[in-house]
Protein backbone atom coordinates (compact mmCIF):
# COMPACT_ATOMS: atom_id res chain seq x y z
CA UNK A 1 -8.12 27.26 -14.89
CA UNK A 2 -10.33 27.47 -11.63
CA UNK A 3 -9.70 25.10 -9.06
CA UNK A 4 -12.46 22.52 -8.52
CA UNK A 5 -13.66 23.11 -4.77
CA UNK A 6 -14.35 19.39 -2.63
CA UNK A 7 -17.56 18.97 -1.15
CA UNK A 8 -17.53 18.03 2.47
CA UNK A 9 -20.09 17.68 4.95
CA UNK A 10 -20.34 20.23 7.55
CA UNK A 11 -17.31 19.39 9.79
CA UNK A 12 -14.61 21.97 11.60
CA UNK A 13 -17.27 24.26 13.10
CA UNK A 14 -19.56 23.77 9.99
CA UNK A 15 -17.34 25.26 7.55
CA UNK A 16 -16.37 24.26 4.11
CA UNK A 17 -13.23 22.35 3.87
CA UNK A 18 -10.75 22.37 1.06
CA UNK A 19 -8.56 19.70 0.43
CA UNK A 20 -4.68 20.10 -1.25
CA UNK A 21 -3.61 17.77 -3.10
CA UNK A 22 -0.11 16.17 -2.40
CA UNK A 23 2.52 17.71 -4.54
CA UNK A 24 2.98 13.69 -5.63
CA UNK A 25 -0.10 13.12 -6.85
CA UNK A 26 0.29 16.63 -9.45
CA UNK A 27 4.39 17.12 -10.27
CA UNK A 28 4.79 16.25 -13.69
CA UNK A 29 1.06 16.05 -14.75
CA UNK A 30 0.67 19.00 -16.45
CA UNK A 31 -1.66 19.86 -13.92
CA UNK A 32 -1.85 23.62 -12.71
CA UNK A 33 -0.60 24.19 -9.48
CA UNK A 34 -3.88 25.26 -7.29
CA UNK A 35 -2.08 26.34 -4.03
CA UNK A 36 -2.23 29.62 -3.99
CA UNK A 37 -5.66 29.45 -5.63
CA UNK A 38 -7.12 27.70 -2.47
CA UNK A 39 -5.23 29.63 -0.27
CA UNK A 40 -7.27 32.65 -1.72
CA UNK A 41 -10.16 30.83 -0.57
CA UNK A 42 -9.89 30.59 3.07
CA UNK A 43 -12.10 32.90 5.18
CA UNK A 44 -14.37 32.75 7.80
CA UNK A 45 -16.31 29.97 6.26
CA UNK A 46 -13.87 28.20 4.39
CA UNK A 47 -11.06 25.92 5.93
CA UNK A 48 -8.39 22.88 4.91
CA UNK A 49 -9.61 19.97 6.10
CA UNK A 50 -8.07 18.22 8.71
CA UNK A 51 -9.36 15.04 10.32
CA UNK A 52 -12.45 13.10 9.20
CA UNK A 53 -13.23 13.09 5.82
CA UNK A 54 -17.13 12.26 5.81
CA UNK A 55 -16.90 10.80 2.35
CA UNK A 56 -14.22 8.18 3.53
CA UNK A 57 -15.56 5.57 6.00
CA UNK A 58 -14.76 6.12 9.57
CA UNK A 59 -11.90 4.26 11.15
CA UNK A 60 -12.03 2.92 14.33
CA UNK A 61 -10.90 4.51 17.08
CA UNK A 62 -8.15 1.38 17.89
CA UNK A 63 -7.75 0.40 14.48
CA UNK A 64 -6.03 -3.07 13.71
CA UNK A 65 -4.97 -4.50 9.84
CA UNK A 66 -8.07 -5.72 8.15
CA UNK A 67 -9.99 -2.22 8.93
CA UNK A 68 -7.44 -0.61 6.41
CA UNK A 69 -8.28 -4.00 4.40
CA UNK A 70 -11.94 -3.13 4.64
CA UNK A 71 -11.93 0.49 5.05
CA UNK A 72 -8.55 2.06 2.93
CA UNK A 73 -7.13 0.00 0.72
CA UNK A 74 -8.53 0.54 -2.64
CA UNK A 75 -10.70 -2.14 -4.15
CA UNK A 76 -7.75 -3.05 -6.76
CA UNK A 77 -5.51 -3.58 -4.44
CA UNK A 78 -7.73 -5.06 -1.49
CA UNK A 79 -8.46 -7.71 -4.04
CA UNK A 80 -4.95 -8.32 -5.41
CA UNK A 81 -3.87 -8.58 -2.19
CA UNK A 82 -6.45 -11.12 -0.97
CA UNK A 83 -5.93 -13.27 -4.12
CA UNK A 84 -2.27 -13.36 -3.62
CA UNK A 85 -2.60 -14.80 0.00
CA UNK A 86 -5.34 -17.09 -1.49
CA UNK A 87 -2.91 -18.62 -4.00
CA UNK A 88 -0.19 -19.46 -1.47
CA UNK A 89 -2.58 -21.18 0.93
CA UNK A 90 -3.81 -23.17 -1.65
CA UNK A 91 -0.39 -23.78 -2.71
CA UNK A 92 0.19 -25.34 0.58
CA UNK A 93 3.05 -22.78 1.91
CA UNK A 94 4.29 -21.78 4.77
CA UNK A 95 2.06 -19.27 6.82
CA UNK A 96 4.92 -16.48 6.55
CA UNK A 97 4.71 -16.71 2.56
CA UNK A 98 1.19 -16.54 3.24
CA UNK A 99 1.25 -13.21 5.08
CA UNK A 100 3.97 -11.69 3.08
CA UNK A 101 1.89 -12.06 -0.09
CA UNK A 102 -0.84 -10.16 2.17
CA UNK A 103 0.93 -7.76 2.60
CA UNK A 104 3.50 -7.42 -0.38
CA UNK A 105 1.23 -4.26 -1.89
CA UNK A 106 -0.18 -2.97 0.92
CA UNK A 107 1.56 0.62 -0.02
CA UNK A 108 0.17 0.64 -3.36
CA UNK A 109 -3.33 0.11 -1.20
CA UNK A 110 -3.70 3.25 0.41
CA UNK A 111 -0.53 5.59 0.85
CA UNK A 112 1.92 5.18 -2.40
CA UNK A 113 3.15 3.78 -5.41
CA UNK A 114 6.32 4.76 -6.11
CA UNK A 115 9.19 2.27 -4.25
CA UNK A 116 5.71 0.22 -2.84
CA UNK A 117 8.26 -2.92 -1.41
CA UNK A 118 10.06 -0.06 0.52
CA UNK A 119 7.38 1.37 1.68
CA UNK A 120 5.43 -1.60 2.55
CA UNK A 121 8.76 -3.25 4.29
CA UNK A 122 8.31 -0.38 6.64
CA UNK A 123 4.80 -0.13 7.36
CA UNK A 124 5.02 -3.58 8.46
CA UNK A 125 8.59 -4.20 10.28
CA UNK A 126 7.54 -3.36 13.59
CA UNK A 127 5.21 -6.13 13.41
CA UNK A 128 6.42 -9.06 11.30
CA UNK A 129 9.78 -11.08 11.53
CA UNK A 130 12.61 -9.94 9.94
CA UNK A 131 11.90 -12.33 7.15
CA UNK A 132 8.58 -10.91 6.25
CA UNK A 133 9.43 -8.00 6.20
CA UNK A 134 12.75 -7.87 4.38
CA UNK A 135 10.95 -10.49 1.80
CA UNK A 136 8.45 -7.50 0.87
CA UNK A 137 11.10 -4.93 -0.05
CA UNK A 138 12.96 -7.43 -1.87
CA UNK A 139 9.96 -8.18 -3.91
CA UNK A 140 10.13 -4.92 -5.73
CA UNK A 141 13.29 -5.61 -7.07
CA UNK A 142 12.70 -9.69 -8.02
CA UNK A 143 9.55 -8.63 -9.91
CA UNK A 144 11.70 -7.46 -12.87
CA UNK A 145 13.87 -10.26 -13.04
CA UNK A 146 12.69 -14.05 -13.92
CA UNK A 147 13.52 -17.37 -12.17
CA UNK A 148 12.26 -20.26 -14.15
CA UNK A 149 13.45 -22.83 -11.91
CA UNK A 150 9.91 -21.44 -10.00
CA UNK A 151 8.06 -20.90 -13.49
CA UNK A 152 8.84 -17.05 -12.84
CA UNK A 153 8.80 -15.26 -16.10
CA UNK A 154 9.18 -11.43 -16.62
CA UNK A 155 5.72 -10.23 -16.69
CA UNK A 156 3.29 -9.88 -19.97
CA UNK A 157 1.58 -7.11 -17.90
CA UNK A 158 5.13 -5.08 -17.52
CA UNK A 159 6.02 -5.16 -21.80
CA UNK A 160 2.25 -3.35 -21.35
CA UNK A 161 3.12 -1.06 -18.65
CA UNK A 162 6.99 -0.08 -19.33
CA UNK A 163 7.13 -1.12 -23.23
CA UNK A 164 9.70 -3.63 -23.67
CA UNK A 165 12.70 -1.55 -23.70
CA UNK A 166 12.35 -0.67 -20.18
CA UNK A 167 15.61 -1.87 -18.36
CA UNK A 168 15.43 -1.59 -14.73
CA UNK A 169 17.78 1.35 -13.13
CA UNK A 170 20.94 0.09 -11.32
CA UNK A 171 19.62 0.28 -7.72
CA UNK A 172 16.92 -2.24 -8.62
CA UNK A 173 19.84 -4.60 -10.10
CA UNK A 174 21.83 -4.43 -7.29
CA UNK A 175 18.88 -5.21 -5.02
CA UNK A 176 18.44 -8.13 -7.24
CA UNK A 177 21.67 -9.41 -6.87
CA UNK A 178 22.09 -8.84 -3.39
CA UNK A 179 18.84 -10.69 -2.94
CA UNK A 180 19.58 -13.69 -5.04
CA UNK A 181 22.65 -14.72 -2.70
CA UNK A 182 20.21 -14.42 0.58
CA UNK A 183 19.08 -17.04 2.81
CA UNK A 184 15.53 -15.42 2.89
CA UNK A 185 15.76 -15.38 -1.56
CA UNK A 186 13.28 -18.29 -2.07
CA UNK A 187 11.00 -16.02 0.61
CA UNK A 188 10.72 -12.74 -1.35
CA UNK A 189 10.49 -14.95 -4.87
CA UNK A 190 7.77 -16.84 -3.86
CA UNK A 191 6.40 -13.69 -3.13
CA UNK A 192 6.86 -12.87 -7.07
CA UNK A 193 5.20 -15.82 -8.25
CA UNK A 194 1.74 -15.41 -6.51
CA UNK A 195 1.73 -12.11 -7.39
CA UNK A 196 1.66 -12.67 -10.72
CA UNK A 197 -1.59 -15.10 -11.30
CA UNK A 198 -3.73 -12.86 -8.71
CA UNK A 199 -5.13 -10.38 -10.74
CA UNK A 200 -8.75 -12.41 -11.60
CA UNK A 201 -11.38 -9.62 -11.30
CA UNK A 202 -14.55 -12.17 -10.69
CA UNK A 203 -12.44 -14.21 -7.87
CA UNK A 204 -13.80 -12.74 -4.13
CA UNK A 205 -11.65 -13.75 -1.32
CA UNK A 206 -12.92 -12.73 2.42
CA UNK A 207 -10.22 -10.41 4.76
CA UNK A 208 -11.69 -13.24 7.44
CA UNK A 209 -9.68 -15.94 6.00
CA UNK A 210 -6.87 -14.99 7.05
CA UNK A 211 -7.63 -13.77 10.57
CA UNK A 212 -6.11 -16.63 12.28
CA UNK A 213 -2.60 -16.24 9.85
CA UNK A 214 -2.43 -12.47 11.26
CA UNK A 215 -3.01 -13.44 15.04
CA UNK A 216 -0.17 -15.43 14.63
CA UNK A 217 1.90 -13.59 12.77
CA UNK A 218 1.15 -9.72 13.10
CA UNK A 219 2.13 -8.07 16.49
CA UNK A 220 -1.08 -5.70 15.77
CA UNK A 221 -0.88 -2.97 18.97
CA UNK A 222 -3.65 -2.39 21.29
CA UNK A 223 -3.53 0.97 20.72
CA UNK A 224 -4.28 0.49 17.72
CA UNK A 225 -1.92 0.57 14.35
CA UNK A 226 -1.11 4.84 14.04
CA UNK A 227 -1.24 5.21 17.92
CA UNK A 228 1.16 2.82 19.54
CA UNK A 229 4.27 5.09 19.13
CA UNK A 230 6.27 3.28 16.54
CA UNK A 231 8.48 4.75 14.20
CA UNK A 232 6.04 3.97 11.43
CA UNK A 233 2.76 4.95 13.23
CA UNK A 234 2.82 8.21 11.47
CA UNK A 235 2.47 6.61 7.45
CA UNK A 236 -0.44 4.46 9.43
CA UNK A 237 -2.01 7.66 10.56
CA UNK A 238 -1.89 9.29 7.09
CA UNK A 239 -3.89 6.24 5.48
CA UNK A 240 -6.66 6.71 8.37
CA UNK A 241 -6.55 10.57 7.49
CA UNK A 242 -5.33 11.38 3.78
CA UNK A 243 -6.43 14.67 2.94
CA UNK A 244 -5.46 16.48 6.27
CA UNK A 245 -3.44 19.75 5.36
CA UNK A 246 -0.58 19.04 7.25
């Protein structure tokens, strides 16, 4: 099977520029591995891409939260996201529950879906209380698990997903467990419950509503998120530049 070639703009001294895809996004696809089929390729004229991709929109050069909102995050997940803070203003709660629920996906949004409340814990941490932030990664475990004193049942959407013999492995129990004897529990739950009504594909909710939330709330650098040296600047920089080689 040949290897489908990316078009890019002429970038990197006007040469065409390949792009490899992440081992993640092929293991267990059945897709062929191309690497050594695009490594063939390079010559004179023909490079990996690093840096810009034209097709993506530009970031800014000081980039702060809603320009991965507007520019990165895919439109799924933009609008999930948006819906989900949406539901707990409404709801009249607390501006941290609104904020987590901004930001309770944001991995799933533009860098990856496996472990997303991990992921997304991290992202944010250096930036969010200790509340927020531990109330996202204990979302991905409370997800599974219902809490009707809340009106949180198991999700219709996961019998679709998982089939309904899908238990959830003994990490994600624990996790449970451990969360549901927390101070912070009620937190990550409520987290749960308006993420499950905020999947309405005709409902538009503006990144600007919640501009005021995040001032108050989100320590965003002023070098911009990916450049202020954190420990986590580096899974910032890889949503601004995804297809880079290395």
């Amino acid at each position: 099977m040949t290897a489908k070639t990316p078009f890019s703009p002429p970038l990197q001294g006007g040469r065409r520029r390949l792009i490899m895809p992440g081992p993640m996004a092929t293991l267990g696809t059945g897709q062929p591995e191309i690497e050594a089929e695009l490594m063939a390729q390079l010559g004179p004229d023909t490079v990996f891409m690093m840096g810009d991709n034209p097709l993506l929109p530009k970031m800014p050069d000081k980039p702060q939260l809603l320009d991965f909102f507007r520019l990165r995050f895919t439109e799924f997940s933009r609008n999930h996201l948006l819906q989900s803070a949406k539901l707990a203003m409404q709801a009249g709660l607390d501006e941290k529950v609104v904020l987590a629920c901004l930001l309770h996906d944001i991995a799933n949004g533009g860098l990856i879906r496996a472990d997303h409340g991990y992921w997304g814990a991290q992202l944010v941490e250096p930036y969010v209380s200790e509340e927020i932030s531990w109330s996202i990664r204990q979302h991905q475990a409370l997800r599974f698990f219902a809490d009707e004193s809340v009106g949180y049942s198991y999700p219709e959407a996961y019998l679709k997903f998982f089939g309904p013999e899908y238990v959830p492995p003994p990490h994600i129990v624990r996790a449970y467990e451990e969360a549901r004897r927390h101070r912070w529990y009620m937190t990550a739950r409520l987290i749960t419950l308006n993420d499950l009504y905020a999947f309405d594909p005709d409902a538009r909710v503006e990144p600007e509503e919640f501009t005021d939330i995040i001032g108050r709330h989100f320590k965003q650098p002023a070098e911009g998120l990916g450049f202020d040296g954190s420990a986590v600047a580096h899974m910032w920089r890889t949503m601004i530049w995804p297809n880079n080689l290395l």
